[in-house]
Protein backbone atom coordinates (compact mmCIF):
# COMPACT_ATOMS: atom_id res chain seq x y z
CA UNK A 1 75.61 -1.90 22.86
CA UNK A 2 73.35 0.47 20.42
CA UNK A 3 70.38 0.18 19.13
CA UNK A 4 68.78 1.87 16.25
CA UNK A 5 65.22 2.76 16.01
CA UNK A 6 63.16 1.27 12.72
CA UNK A 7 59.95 3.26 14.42
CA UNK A 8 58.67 6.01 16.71
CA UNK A 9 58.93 4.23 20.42
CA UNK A 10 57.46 5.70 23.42
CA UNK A 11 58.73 3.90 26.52
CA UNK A 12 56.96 5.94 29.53
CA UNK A 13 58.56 8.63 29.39
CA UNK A 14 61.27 8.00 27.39
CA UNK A 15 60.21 9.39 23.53
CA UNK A 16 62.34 7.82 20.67
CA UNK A 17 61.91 8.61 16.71
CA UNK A 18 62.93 6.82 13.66
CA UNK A 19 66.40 6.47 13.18
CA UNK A 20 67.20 7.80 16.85
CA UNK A 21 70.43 5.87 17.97
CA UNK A 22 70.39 4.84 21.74
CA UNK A 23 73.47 3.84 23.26
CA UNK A 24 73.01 1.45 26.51
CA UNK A 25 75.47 1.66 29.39
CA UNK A 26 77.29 -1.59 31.12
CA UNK A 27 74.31 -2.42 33.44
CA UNK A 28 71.81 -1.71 30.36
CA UNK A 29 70.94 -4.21 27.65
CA UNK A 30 68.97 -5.86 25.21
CA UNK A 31 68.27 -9.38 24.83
CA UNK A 32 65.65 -11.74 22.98
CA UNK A 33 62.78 -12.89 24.89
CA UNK A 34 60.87 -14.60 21.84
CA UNK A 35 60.29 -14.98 18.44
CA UNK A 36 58.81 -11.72 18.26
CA UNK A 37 60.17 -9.34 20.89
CA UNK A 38 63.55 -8.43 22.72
CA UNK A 39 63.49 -7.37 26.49
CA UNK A 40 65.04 -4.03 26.92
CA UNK A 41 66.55 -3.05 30.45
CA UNK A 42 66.84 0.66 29.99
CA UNK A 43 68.13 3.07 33.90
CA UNK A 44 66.81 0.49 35.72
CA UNK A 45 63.42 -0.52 33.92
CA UNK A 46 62.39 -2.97 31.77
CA UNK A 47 60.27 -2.42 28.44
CA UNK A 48 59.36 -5.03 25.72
CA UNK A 49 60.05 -4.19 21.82
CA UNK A 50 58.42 -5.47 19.07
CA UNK A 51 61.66 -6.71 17.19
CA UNK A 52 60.25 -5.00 14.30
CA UNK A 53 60.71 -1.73 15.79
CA UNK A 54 64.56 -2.05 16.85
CA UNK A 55 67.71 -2.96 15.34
CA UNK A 56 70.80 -4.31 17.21
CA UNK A 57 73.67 -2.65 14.95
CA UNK A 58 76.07 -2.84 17.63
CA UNK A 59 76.73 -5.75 20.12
């Protein structure tokens, strides 16, 4: 799965700008948790995006 970045994320200490492509590994992934915001399972921790701030261009 990849992901594209619509905005500047900082997740800890992960730092991602606009545009920045991440690609997740088998035991990483993205899925909705509301209306408003996907959960994000990224080496082994879990974040919450704004769904503004991500794009899903690859499933």
């Amino acid at each position: 799965m990849k992901i594209r970045f619509l905005q500047s994320v900082d997740l800890d200490f992960y730092h991602f700008k606009e545009n920045d492509i991440l690609c997740l590994d088998n035991d990483e992934y993205v899925q909705e948790l509301n209306e408003e915001y996907y959960i994000l399972l990224y080496k082994g921790l879990r974040f919450d995006l704004h769904k503004d701030k991500i794009e899903l261009i690859e499933r």
